[in-house]
C-alpha atoms as a PDB file:
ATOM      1  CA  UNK A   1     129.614  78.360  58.601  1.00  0.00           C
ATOM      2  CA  UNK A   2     129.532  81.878  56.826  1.00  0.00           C
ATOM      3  CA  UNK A   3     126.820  84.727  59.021  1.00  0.00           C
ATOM      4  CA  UNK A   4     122.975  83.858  58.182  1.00  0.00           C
ATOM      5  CA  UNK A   5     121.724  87.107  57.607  1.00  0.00           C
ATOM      6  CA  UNK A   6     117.658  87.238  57.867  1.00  0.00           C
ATOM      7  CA  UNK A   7     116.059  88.987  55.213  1.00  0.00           C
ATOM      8  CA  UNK A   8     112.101  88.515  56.437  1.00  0.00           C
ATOM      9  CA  UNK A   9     111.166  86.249  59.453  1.00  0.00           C
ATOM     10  CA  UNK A  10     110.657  83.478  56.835  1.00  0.00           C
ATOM     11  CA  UNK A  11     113.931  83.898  54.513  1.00  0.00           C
ATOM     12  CA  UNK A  12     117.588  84.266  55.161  1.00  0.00           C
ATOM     13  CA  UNK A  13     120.820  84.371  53.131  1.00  0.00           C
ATOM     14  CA  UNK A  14     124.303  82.855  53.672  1.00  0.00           C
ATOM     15  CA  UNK A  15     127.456  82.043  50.873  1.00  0.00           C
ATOM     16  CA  UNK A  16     128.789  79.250  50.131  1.00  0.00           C
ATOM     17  CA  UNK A  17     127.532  75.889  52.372  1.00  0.00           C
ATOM     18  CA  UNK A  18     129.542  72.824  52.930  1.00  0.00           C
ATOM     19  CA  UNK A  19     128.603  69.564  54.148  1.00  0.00           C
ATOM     20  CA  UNK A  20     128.819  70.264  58.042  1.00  0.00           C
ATOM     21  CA  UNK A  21     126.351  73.445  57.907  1.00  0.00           C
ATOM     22  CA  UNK A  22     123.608  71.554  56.940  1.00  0.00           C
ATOM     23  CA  UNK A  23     122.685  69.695  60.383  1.00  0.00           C
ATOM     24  CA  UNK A  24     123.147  73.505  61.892  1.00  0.00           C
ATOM     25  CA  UNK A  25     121.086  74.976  59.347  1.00  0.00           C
ATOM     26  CA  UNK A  26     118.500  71.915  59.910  1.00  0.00           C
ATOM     27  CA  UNK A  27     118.937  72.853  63.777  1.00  0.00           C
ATOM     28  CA  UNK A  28     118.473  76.488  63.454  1.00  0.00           C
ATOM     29  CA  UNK A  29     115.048  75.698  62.490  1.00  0.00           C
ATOM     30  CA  UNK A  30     115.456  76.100  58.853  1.00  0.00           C
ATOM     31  CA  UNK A  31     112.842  74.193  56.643  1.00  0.00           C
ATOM     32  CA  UNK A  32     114.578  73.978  52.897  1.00  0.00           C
ATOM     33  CA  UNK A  33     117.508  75.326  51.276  1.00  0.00           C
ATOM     34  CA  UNK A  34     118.101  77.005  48.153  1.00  0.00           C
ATOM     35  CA  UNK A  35     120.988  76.847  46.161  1.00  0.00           C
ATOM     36  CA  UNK A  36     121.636  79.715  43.691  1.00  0.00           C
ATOM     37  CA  UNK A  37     125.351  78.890  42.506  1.00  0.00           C
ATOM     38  CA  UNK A  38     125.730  77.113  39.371  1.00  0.00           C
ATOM     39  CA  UNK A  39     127.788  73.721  39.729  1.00  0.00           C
ATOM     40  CA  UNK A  40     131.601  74.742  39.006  1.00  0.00           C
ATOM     41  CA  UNK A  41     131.636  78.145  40.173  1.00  0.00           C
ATOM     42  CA  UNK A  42     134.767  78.056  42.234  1.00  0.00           C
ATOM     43  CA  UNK A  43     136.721  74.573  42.615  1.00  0.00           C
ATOM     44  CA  UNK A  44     135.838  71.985  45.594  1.00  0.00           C
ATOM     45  CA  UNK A  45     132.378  73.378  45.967  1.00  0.00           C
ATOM     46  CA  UNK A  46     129.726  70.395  46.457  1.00  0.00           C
ATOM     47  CA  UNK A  47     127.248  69.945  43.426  1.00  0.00           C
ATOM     48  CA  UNK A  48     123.651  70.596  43.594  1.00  0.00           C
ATOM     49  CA  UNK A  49     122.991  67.247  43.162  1.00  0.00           C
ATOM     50  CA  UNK A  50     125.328  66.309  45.941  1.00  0.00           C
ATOM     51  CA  UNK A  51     123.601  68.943  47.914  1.00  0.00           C
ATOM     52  CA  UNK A  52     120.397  68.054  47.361  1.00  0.00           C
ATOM     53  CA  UNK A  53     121.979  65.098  49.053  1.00  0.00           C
ATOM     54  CA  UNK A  54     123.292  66.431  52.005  1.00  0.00           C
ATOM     55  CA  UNK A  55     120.125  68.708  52.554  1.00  0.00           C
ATOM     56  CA  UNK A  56     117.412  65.651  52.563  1.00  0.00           C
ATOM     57  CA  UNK A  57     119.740  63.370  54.911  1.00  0.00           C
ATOM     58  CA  UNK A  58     118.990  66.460  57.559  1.00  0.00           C
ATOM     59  CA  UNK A  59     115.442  66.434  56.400  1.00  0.00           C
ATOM     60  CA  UNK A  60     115.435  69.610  54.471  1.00  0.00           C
ATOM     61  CA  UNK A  61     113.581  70.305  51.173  1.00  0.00           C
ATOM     62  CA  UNK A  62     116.407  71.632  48.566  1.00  0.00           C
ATOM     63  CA  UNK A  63     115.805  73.612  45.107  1.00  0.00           C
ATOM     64  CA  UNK A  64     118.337  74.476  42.736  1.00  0.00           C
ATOM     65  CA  UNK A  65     118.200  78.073  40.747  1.00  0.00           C
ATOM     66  CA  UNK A  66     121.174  78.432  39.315  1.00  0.00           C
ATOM     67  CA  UNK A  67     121.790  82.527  38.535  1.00  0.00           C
ATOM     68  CA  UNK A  68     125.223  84.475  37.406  1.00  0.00           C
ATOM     69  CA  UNK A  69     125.820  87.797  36.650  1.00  0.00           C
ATOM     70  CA  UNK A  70     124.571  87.548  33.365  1.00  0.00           C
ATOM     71  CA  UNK A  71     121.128  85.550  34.190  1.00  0.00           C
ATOM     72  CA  UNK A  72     120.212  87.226  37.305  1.00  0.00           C
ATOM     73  CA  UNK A  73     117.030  88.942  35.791  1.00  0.00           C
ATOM     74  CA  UNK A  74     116.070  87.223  33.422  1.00  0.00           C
ATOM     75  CA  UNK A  75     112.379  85.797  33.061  1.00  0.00           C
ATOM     76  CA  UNK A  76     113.693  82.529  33.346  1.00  0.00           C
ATOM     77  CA  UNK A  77     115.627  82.529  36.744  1.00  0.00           C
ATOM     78  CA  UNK A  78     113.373  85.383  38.608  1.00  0.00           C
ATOM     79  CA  UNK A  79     110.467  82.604  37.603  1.00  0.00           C
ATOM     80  CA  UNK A  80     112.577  80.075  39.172  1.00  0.00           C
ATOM     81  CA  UNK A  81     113.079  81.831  42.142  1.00  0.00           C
ATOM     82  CA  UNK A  82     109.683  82.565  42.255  1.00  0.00           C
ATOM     83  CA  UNK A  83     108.159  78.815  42.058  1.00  0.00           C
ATOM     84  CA  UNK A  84     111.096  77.771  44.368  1.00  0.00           C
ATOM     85  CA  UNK A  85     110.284  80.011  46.946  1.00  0.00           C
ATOM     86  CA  UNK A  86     106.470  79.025  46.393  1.00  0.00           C
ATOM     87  CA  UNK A  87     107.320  75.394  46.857  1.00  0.00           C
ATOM     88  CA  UNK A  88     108.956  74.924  49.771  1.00  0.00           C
ATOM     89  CA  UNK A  89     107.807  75.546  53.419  1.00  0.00           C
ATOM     90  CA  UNK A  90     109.529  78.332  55.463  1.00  0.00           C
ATOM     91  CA  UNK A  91     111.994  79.398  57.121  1.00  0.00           C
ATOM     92  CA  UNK A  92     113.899  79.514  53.968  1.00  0.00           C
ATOM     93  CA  UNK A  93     117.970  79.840  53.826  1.00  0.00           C
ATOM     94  CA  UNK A  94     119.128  80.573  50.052  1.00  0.00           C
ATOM     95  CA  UNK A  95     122.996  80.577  49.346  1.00  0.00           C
ATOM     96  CA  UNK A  96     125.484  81.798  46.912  1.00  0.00           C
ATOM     97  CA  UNK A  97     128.586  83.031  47.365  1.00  0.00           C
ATOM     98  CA  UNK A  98     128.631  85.727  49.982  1.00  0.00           C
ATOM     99  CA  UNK A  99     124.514  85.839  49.878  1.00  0.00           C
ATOM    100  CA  UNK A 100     124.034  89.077  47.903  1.00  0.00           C
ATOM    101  CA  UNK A 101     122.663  87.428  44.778  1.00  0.00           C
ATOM    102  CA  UNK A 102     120.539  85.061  46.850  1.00  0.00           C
ATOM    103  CA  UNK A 103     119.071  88.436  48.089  1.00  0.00           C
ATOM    104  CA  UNK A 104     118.551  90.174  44.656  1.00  0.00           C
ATOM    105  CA  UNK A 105     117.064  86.851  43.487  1.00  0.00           C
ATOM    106  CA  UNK A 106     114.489  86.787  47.002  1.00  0.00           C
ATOM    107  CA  UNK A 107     113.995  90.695  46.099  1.00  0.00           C
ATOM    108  CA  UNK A 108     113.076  89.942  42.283  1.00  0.00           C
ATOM    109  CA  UNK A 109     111.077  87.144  42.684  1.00  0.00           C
ATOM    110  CA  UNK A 110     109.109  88.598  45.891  1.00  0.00           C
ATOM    111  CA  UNK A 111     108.247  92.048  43.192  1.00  0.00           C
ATOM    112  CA  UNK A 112     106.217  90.118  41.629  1.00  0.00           C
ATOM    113  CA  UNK A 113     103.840  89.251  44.227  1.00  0.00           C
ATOM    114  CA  UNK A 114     104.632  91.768  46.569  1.00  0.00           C
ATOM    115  CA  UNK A 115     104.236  95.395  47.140  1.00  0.00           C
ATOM    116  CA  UNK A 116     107.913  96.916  46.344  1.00  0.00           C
ATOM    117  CA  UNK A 117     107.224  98.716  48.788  1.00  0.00           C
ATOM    118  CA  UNK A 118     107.416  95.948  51.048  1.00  0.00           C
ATOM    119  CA  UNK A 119     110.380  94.358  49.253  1.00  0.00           C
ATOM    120  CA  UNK A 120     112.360  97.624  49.673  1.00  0.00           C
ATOM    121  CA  UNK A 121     111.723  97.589  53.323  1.00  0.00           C
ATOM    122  CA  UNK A 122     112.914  94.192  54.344  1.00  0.00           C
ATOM    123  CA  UNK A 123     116.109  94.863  51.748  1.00  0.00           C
ATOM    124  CA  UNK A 124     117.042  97.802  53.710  1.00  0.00           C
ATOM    125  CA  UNK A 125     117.568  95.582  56.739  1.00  0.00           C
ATOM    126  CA  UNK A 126     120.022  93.358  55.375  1.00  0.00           C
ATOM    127  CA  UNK A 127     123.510  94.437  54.890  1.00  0.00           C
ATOM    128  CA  UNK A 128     123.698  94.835  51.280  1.00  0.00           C
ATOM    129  CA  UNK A 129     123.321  97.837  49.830  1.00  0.00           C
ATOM    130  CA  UNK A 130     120.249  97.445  47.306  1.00  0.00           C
ATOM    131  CA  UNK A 131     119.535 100.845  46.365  1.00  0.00           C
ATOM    132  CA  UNK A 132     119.954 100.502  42.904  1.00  0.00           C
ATOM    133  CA  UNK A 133     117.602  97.315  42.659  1.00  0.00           C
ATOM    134  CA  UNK A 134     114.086  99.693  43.242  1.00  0.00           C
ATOM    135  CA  UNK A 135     114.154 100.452  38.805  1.00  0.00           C
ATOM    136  CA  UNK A 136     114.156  96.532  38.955  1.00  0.00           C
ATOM    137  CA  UNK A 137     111.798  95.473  41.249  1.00  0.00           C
ATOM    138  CA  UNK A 138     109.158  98.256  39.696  1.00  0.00           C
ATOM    139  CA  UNK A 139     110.134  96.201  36.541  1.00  0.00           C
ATOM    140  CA  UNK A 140     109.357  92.877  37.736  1.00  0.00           C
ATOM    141  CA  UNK A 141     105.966  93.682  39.690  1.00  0.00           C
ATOM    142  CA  UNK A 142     105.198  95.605  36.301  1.00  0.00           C
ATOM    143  CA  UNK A 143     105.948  91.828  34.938  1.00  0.00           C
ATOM    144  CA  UNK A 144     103.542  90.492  36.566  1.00  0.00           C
ATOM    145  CA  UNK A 145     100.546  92.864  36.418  1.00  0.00           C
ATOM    146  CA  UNK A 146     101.366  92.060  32.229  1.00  0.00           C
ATOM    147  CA  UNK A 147     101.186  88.393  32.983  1.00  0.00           C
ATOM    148  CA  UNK A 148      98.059  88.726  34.886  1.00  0.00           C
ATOM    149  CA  UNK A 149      96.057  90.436  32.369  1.00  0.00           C
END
């Protein structure tokens, strides 16, 4: 299984899962899983669905948000994020491949209900350098307070 890098006490990031990490991830204590590779990203790599799969055997709750490059921050994945991480119970591990993008994805989605200031501070404990994200975090909270009012 790749490093599980914790993000808040509540949400972590790893890459790419396979069928054996689940029952460690379900013994680490983890609560749901959230998958943020689209299906077909690199060869042999299980399906959501078949994920989904895996992740409710070990009695974990599973949400798929698929994001690339390209879709990363838009309105409709940062929302998806957003009501993901709102609809399962905690601790949360998210995956991708190497867990960067399942960070800018926790970091997006948590700006809009979050101080950035906050946001900022838990991404500056995790190993990926996410200075450039702080222009889009102000963006999304700024999304919200719009959406709000």
């Amino acid at each position: 299984m790749n490093p599980i890098t914790r993000i808040t006490p509540d949400f972590a990031v790893t890459g790419e899962l396979q069928e054996p990490d689940f029952a460690e991830i379900a013994a680490q204590g983890f609560k749901a899983v959230i998958n943020n590779r689209p299906d077909g990203e690199a060869p042999g790599q299980p399906t959501a669905r078949e994920q989904e799969e895996i992740a409710r055997k070990h009695g974990l709750d599973y949400a798929h948000v698929p994001a690339t490059t390209q879709t990363i921050f838009t309105d409709e994945v940062v929302s998806a994020m957003e009501k993901a991480l709102n609809s399962v119970e905690g601790p949360v591990l998210a995956h991708c491949k190497s867990g960067m993008r399942s960070t800018v994805l926790w970091a997006v989605a948590s700006a809009r209900s979050k101080p950035v200031s906050e946001v900022v501070a838990a991404l500056e404990q995790s190993p990926f350098d996410m200075s450039l994200l702080e222009e889009e975090l102000e963006k999304q909270a700024a999304h919200t307070d719009t959406q709000t009012t």
